[in-house]
C-alpha atoms as a PDB file:
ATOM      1  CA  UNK A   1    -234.570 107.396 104.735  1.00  0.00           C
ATOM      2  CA  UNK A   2    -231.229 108.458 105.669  1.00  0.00           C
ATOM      3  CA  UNK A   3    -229.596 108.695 109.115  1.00  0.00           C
ATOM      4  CA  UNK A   4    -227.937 111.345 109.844  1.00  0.00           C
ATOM      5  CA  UNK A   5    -224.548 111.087 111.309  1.00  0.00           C
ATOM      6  CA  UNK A   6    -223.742 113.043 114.647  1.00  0.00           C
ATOM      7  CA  UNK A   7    -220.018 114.281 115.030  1.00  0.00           C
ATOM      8  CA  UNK A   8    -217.595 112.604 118.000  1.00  0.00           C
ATOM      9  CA  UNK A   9    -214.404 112.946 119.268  1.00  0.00           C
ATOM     10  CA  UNK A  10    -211.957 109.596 119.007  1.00  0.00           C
ATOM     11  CA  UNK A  11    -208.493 109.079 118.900  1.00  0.00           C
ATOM     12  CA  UNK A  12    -206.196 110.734 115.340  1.00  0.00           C
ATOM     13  CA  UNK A  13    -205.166 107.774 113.404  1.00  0.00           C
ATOM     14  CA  UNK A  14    -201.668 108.979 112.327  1.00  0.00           C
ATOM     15  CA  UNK A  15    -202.244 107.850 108.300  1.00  0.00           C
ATOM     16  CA  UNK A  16    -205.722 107.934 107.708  1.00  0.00           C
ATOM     17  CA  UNK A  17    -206.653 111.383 109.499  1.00  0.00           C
ATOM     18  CA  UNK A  18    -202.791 112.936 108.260  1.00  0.00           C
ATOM     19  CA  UNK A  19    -203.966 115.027 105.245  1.00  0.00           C
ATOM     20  CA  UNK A  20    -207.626 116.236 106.874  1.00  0.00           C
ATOM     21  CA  UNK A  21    -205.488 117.129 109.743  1.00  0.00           C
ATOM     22  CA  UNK A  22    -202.899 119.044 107.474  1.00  0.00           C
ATOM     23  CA  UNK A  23    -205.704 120.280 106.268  1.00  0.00           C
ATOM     24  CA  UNK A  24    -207.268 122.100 109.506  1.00  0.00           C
ATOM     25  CA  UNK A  25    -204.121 123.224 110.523  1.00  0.00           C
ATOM     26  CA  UNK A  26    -203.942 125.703 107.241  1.00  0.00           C
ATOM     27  CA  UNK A  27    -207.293 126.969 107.503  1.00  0.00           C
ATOM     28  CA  UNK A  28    -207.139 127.840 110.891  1.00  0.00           C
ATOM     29  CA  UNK A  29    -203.144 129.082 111.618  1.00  0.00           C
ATOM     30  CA  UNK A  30    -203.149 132.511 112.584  1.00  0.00           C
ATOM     31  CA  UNK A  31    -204.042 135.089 109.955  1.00  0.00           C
ATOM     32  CA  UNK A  32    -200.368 135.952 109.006  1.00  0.00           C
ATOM     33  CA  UNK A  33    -199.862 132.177 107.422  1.00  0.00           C
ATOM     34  CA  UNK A  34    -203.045 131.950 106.055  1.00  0.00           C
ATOM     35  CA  UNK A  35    -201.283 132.178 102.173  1.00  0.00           C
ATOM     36  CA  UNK A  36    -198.300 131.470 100.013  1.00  0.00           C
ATOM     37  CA  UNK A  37    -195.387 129.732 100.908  1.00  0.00           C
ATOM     38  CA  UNK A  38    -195.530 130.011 104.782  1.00  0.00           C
ATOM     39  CA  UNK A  39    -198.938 128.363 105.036  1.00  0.00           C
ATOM     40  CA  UNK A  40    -197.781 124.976 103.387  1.00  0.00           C
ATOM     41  CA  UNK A  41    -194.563 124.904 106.157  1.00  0.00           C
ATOM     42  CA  UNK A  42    -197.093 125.890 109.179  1.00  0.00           C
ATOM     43  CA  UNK A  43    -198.413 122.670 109.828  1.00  0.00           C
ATOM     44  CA  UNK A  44    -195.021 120.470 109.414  1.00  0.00           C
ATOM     45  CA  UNK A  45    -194.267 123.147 112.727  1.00  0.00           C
ATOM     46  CA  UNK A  46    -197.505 122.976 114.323  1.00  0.00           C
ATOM     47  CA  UNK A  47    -199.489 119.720 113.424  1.00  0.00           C
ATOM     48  CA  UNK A  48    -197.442 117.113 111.548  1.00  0.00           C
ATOM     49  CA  UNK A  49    -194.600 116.029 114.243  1.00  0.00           C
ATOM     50  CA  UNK A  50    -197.416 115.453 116.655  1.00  0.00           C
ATOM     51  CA  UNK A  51    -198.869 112.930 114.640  1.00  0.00           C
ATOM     52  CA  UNK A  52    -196.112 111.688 113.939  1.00  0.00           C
ATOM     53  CA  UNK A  53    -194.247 111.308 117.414  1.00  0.00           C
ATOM     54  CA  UNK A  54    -197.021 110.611 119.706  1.00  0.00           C
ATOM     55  CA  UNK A  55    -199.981 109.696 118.213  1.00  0.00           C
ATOM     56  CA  UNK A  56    -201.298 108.385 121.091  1.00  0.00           C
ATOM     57  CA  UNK A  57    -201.855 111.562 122.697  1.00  0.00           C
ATOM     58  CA  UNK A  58    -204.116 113.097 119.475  1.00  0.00           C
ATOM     59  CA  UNK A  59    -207.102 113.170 118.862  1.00  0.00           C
ATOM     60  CA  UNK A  60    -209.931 114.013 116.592  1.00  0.00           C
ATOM     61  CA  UNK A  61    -213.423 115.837 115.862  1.00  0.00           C
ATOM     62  CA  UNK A  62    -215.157 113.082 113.175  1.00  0.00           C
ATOM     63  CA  UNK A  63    -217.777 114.902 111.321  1.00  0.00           C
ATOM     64  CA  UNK A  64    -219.885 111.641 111.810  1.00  0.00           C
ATOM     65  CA  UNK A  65    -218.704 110.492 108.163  1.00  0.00           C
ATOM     66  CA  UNK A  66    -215.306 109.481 108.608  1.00  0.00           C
ATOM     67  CA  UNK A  67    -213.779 113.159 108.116  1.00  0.00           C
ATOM     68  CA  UNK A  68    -211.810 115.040 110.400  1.00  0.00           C
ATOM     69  CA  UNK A  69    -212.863 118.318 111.111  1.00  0.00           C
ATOM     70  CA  UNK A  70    -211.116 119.473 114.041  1.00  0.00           C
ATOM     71  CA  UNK A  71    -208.057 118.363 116.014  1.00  0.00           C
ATOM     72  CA  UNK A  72    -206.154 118.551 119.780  1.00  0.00           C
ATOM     73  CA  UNK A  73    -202.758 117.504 119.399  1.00  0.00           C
ATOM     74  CA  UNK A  74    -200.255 117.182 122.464  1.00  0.00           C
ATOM     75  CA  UNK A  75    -196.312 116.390 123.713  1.00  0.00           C
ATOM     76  CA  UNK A  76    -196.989 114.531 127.021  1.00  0.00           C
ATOM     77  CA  UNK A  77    -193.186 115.900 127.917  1.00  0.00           C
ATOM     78  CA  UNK A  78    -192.238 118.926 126.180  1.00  0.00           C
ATOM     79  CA  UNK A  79    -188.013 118.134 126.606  1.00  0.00           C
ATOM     80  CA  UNK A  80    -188.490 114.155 125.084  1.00  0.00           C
ATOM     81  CA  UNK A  81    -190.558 116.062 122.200  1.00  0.00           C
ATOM     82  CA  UNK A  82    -188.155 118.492 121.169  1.00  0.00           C
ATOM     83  CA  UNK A  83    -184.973 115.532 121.948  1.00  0.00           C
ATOM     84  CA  UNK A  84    -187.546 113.383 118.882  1.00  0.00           C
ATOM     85  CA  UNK A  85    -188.435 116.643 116.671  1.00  0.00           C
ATOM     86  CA  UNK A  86    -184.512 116.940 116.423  1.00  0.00           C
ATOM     87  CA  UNK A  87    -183.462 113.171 116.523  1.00  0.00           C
ATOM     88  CA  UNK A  88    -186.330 111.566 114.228  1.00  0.00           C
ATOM     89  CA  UNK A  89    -187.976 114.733 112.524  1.00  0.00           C
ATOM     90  CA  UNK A  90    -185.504 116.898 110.789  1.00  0.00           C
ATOM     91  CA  UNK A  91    -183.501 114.444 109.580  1.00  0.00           C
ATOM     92  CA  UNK A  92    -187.200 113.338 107.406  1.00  0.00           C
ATOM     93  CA  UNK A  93    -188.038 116.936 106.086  1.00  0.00           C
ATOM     94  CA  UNK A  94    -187.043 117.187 103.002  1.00  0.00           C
ATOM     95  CA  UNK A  95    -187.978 113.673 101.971  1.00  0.00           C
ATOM     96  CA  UNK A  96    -191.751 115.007 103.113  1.00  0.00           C
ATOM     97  CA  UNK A  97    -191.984 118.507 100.797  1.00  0.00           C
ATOM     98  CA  UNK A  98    -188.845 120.030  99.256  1.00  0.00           C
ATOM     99  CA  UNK A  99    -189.942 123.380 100.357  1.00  0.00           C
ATOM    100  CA  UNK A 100    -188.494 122.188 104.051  1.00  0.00           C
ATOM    101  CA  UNK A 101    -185.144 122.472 102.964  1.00  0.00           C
ATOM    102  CA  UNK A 102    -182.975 123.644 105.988  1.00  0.00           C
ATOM    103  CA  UNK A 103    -182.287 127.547 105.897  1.00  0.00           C
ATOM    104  CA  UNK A 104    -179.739 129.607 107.123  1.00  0.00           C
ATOM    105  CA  UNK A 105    -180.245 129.841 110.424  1.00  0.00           C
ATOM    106  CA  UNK A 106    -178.345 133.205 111.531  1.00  0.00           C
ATOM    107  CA  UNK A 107    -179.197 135.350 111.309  1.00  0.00           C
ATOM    108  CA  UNK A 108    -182.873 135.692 113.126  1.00  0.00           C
ATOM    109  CA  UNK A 109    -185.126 136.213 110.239  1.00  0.00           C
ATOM    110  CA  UNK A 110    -187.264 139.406 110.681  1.00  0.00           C
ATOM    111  CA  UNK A 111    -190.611 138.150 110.525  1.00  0.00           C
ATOM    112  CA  UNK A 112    -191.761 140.829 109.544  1.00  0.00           C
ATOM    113  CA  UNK A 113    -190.161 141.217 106.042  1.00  0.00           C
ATOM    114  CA  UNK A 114    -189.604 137.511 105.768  1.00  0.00           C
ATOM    115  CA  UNK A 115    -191.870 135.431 107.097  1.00  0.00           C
ATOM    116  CA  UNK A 116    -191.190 131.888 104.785  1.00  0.00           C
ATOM    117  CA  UNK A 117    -187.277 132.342 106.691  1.00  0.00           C
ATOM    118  CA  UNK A 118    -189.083 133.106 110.034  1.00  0.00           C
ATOM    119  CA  UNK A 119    -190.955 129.794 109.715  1.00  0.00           C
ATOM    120  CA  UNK A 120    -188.508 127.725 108.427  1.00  0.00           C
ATOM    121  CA  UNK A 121    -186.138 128.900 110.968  1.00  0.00           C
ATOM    122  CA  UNK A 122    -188.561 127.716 113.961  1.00  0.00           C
ATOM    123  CA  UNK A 123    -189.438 124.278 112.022  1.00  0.00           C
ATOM    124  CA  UNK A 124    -185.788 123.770 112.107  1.00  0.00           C
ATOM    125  CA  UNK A 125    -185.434 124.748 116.364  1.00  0.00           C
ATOM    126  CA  UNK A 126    -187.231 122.314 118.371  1.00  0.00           C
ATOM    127  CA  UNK A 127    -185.874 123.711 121.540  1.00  0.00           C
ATOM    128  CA  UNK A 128    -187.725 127.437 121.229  1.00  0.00           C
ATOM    129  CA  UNK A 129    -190.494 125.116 122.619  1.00  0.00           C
ATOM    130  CA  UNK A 130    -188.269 124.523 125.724  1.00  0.00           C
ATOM    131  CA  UNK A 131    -188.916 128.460 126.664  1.00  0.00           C
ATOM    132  CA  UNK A 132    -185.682 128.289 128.424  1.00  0.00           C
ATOM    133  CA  UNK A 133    -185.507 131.787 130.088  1.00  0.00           C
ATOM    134  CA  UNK A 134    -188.255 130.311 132.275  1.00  0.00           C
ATOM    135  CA  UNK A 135    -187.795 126.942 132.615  1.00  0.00           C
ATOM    136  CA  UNK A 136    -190.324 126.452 135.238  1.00  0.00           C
ATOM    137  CA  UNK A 137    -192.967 126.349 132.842  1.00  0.00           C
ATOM    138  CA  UNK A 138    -191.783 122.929 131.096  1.00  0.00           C
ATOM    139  CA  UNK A 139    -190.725 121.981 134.948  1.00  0.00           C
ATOM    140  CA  UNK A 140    -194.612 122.327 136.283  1.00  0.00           C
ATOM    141  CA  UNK A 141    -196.617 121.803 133.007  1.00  0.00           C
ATOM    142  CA  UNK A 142    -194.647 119.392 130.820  1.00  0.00           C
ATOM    143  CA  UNK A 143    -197.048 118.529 128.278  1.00  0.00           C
ATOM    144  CA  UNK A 144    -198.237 121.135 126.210  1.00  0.00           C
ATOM    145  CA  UNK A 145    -200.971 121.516 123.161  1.00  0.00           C
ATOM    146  CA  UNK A 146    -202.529 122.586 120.017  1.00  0.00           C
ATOM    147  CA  UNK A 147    -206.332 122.886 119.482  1.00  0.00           C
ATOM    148  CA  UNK A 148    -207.372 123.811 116.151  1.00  0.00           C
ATOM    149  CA  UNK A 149    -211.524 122.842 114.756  1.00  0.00           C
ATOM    150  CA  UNK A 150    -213.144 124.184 111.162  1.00  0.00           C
ATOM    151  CA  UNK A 151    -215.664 127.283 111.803  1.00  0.00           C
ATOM    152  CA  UNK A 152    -218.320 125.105 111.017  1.00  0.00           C
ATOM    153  CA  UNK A 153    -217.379 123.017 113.644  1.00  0.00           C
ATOM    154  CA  UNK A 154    -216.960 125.526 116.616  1.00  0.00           C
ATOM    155  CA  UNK A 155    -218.954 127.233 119.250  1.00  0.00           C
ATOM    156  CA  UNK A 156    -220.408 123.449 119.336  1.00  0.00           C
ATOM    157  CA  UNK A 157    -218.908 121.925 122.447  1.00  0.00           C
ATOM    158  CA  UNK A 158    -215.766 120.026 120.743  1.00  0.00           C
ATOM    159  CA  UNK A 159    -213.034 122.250 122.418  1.00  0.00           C
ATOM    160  CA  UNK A 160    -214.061 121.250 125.519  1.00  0.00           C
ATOM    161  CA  UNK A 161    -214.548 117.727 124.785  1.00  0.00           C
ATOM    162  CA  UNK A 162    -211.421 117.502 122.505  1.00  0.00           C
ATOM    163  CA  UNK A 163    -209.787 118.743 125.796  1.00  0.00           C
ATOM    164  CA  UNK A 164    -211.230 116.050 128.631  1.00  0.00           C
ATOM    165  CA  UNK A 165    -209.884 113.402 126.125  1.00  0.00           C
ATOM    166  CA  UNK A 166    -206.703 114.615 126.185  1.00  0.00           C
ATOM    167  CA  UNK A 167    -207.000 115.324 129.918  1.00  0.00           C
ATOM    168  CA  UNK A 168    -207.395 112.013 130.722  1.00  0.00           C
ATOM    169  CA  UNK A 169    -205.314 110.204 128.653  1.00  0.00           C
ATOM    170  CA  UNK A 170    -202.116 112.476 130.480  1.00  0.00           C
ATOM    171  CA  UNK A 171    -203.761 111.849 133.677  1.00  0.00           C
ATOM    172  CA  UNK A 172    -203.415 107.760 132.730  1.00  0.00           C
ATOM    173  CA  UNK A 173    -199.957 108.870 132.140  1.00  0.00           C
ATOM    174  CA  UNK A 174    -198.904 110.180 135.044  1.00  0.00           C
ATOM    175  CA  UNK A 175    -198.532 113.744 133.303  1.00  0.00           C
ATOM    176  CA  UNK A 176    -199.102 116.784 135.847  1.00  0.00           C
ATOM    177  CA  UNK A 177    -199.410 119.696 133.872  1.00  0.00           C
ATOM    178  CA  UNK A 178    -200.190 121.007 130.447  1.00  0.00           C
ATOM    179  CA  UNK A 179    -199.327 124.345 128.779  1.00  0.00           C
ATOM    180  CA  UNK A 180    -199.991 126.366 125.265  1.00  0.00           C
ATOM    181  CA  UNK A 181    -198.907 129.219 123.831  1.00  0.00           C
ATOM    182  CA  UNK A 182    -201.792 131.445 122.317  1.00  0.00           C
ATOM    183  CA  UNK A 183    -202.220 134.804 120.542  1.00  0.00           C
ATOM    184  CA  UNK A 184    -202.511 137.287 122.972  1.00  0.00           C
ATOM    185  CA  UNK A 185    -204.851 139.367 121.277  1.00  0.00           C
ATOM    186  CA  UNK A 186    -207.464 136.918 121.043  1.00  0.00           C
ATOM    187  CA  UNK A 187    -209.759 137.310 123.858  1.00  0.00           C
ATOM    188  CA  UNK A 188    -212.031 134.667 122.953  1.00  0.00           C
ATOM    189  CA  UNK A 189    -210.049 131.840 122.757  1.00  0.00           C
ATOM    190  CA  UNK A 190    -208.929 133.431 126.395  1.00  0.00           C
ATOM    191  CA  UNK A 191    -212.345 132.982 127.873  1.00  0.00           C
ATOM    192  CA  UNK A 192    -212.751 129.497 126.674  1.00  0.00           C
ATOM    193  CA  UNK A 193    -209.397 128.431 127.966  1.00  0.00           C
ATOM    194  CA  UNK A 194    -210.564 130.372 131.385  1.00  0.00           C
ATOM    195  CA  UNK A 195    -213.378 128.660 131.474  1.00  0.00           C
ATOM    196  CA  UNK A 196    -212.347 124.945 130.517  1.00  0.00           C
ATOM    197  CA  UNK A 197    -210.127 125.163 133.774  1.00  0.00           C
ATOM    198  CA  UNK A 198    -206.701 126.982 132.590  1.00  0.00           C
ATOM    199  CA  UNK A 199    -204.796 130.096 133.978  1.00  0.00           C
ATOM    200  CA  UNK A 200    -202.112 132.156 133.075  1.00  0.00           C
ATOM    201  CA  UNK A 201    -198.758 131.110 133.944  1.00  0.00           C
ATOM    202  CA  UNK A 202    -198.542 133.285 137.065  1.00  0.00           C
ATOM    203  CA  UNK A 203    -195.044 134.464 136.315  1.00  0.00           C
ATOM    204  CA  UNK A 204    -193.820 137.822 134.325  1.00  0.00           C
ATOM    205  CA  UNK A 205    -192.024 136.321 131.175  1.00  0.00           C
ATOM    206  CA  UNK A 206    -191.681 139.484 129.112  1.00  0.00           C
ATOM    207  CA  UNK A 207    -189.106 141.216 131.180  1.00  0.00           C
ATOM    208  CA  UNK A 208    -191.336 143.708 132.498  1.00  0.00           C
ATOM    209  CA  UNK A 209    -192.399 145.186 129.382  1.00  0.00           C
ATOM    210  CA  UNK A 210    -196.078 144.571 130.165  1.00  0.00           C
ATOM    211  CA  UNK A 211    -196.161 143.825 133.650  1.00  0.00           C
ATOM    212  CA  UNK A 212    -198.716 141.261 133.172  1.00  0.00           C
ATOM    213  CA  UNK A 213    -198.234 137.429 134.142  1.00  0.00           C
ATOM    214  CA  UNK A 214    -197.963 135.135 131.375  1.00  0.00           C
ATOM    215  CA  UNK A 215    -197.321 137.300 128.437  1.00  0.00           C
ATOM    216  CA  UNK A 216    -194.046 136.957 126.768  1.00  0.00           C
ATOM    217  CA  UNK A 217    -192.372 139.182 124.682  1.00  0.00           C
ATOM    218  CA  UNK A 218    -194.444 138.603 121.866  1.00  0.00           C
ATOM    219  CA  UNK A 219    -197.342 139.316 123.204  1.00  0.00           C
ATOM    220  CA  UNK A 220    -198.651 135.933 123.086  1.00  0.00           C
ATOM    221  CA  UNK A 221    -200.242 134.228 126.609  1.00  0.00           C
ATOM    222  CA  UNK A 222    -198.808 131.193 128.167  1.00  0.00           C
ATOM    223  CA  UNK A 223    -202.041 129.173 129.282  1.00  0.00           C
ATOM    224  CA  UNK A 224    -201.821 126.212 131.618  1.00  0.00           C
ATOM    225  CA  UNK A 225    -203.316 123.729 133.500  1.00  0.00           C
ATOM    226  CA  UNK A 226    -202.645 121.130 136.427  1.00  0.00           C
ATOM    227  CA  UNK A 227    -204.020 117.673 136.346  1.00  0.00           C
END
């Protein structure tokens, strides 16, 4: 008779859980990257350096078999991160895929007709993660997140859980605030930030245009949390 396996959350071991990991992170980036050439660079932006920098602070959904099916990945101090994603990270890229090859970087790609430049162009600026035109928000909430699980795997409880693991390792370290960054139109994963314990950052950030707190000027929410 066999036993069947119930998923868990544990720690992200940096080698064995890297390509499952890579993995998640291009089935579940936002629709836009979700083909071609700009969904193999999305996760050396948003999953790889985390791994890579501070494993310690990453951690994973096991399917019960071994397999990684889900991820939180985090920067305990958002300035240190971006300091290592320039200093360690960049000088690596092209050794890891030659596709990371550093573009021109003015100027400003429009995303809109050219999204492989857009992408490449943020891979290669660590310090639009600094949001410096409010600097309060890295000031208040230093550490700051990504959350990505497989469908199968959601609507389950592992966001939440995924989440106290990671609260309390920052907690351990002292850490008094974590932030993310989140599509704006999505109101679900709103409510299940809102209801895990997270606000909006209770400033206007997109110059007025909106005149709602914690929306920048891309529309996207700025989510945090104290600890």
């Amino acid at each position: 008779m066999s036993v069947e396996h119930q998923p868990f959350v544990r720690l992200a071991d940096p080698v064995e859980d890297a390509a499952p990991l890579f993995d998640v992170c291009k089935k579940t980036v936002g629709p836009a990257l979700r083909a071609g050439t700009p969904n193999l660079i999305a996760p050396y932006i948003w999953n790889v350096p985390y791994l890579r920098l501070c494993p310690e602070y990453c951690f994973a959904v096991d399917d019960g078999n071994g397999n990684a099916v889900g991820y939180v990945i985090c920067a305990p101090n958002t300035l240190e991160f971006a300091k290592k994603w320039r200093e360690e990270y960049l000088p690596i890229l092209e050794s890891l895929d030659p596709l990371l090859r550093k573009p021109e970087m003015d100027p400003p790609a429009d995303w809109g007709k050219d999204l492989t430049l857009g992408v490449l162009q943020l891979l290669y600026n660590p310090e639009d993660m600094l949001h410096d035109a409010c600097p309060r928000l890295v000031e208040e909430y230093p550490a700051h997140l990504h959350i990505d699980i497989l469908p199968d795997y959601q609507r389950k409880g592992f966001g939440k859980k995924l989440m106290e693991a990671l609260w309390d390792k920052l907690r351990e370290a002292g850490v008094k605030g974590v932030h993310l960054v989140m599509e704006g139109r999505n109101l679900d994963a709103e409510r299940f930030y809102m209801a895990i314990g997270y606000s909006r950052f209770d400033e206007i950030v997109d110059e007025g245009k909106s005149g709602e707190r914690g929306k920048d000027v891309n529309g996207n929410l700025w989510m945090v949390k104290r600890l």
